[in-house]
Protein backbone atom coordinates (compact mmCIF):
# COMPACT_ATOMS: atom_id res chain seq x y z
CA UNK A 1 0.00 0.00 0.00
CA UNK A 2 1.18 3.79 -1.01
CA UNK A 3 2.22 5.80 1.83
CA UNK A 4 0.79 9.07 1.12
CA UNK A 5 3.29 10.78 3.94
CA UNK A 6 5.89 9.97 1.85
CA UNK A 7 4.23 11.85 -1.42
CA UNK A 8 5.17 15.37 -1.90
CA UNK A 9 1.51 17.96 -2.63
CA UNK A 10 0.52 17.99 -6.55
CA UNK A 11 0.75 21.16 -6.45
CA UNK A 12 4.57 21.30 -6.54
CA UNK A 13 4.65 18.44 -9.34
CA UNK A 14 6.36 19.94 -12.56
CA UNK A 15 4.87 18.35 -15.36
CA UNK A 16 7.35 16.22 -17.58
CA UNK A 17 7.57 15.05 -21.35
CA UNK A 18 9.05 11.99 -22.93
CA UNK A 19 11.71 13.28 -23.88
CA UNK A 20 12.71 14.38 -20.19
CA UNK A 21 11.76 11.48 -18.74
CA UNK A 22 14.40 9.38 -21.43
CA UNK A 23 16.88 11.40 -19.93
CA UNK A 24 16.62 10.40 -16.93
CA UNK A 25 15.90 6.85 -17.53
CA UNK A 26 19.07 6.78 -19.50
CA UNK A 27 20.98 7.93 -16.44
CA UNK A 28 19.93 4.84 -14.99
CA UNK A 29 16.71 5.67 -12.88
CA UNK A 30 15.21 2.88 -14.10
CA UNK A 31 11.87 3.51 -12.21
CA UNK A 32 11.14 6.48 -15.09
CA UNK A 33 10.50 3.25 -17.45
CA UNK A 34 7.22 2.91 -16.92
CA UNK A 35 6.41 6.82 -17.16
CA UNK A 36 8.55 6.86 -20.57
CA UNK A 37 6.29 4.51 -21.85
CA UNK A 38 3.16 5.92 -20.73
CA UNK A 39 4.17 9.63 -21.83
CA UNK A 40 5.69 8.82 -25.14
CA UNK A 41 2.32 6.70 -25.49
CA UNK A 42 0.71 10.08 -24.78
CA UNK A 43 2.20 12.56 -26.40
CA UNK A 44 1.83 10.07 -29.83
CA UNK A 45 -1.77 9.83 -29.36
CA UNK A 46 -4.98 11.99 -31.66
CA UNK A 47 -6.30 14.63 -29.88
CA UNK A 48 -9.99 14.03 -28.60
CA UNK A 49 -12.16 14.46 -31.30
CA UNK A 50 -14.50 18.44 -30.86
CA UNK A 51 -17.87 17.29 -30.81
CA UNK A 52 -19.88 20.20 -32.39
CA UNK A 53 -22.59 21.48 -31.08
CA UNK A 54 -26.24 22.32 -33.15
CA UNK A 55 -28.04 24.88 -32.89
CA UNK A 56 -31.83 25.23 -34.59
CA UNK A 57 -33.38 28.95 -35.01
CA UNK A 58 -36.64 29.26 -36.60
CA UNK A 59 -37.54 31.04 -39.16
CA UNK A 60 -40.10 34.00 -39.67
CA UNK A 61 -43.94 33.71 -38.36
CA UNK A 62 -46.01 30.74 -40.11
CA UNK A 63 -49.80 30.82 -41.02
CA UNK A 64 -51.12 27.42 -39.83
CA UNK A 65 -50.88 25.02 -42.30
CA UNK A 66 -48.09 27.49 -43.71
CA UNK A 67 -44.32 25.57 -44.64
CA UNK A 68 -42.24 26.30 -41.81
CA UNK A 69 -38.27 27.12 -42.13
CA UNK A 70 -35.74 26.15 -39.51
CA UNK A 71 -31.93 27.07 -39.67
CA UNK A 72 -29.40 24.50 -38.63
CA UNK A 73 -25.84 25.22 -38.05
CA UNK A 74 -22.89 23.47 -36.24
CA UNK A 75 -20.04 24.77 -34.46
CA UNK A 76 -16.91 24.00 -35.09
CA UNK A 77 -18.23 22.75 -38.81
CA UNK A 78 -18.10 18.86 -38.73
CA UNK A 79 -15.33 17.49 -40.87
CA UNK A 80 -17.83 14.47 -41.63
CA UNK A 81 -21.44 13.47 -42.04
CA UNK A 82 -23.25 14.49 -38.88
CA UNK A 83 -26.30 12.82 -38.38
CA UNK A 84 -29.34 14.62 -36.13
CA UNK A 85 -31.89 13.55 -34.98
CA UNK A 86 -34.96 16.29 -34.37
CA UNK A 87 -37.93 15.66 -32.27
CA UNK A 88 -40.93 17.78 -32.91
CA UNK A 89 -43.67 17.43 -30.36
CA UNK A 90 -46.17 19.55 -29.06
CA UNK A 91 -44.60 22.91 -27.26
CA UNK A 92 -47.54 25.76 -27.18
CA UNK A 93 -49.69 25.56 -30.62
CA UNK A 94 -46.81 24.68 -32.97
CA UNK A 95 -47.28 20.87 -33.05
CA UNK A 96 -51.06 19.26 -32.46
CA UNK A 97 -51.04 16.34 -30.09
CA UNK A 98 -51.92 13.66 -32.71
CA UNK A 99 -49.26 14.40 -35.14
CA UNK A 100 -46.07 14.47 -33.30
CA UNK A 101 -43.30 13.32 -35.95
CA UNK A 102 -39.53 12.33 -35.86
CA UNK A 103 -37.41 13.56 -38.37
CA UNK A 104 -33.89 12.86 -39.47
């Protein structure tokens, strides 16, 4: 079991890359192994992928039974298909209770 007494606070931990841990490793402190594995593992990794997020605006006032317009944007722009699912269920008079639909 890990003695924490022993541990100094993370707060004066300075952070370390690959490269410095190698250095150190090839001095012979062979406990930075492990940590020049797991860094150079790190630093070679992709980047999480942005998931963008989508907005829907309306458009201008509809008569009832009038085609309605919706704007749909995405931020950052997706680098690939983007599929969306919309719900459109009663909210006020803009949907009647029998008709809710599910469009994608």
């Amino acid at each position: 079991m890990l003695d924490r007494r022993y541990l100094p606070p993370f707060a004066s931990l300075t952070p370390m890359t690959a490269a410095e841990a190698k250095v150190y490793a090839a001095k012979g402190w062979t406990r930075r192994d492990p940590v020049v594995v797991a860094l150079t593992a790190l630093e070679a990794a992709s980047p999480p992928a942005v998931q963008p997020t989508v907005s829907i605006a309306g458009g201008a006032s509809v008569t009832e039974g009038g085609d309605a317009t919706f704007a749909m944007t995405a931020k950052p722009v997706p680098t690939a298909d983007l599929p969306v699912t919309v719900n459109v269920a009663e909210t006020g008079s803009f949907a009647p209770l029998e008709r809710p639909e599910k469009r994608q």
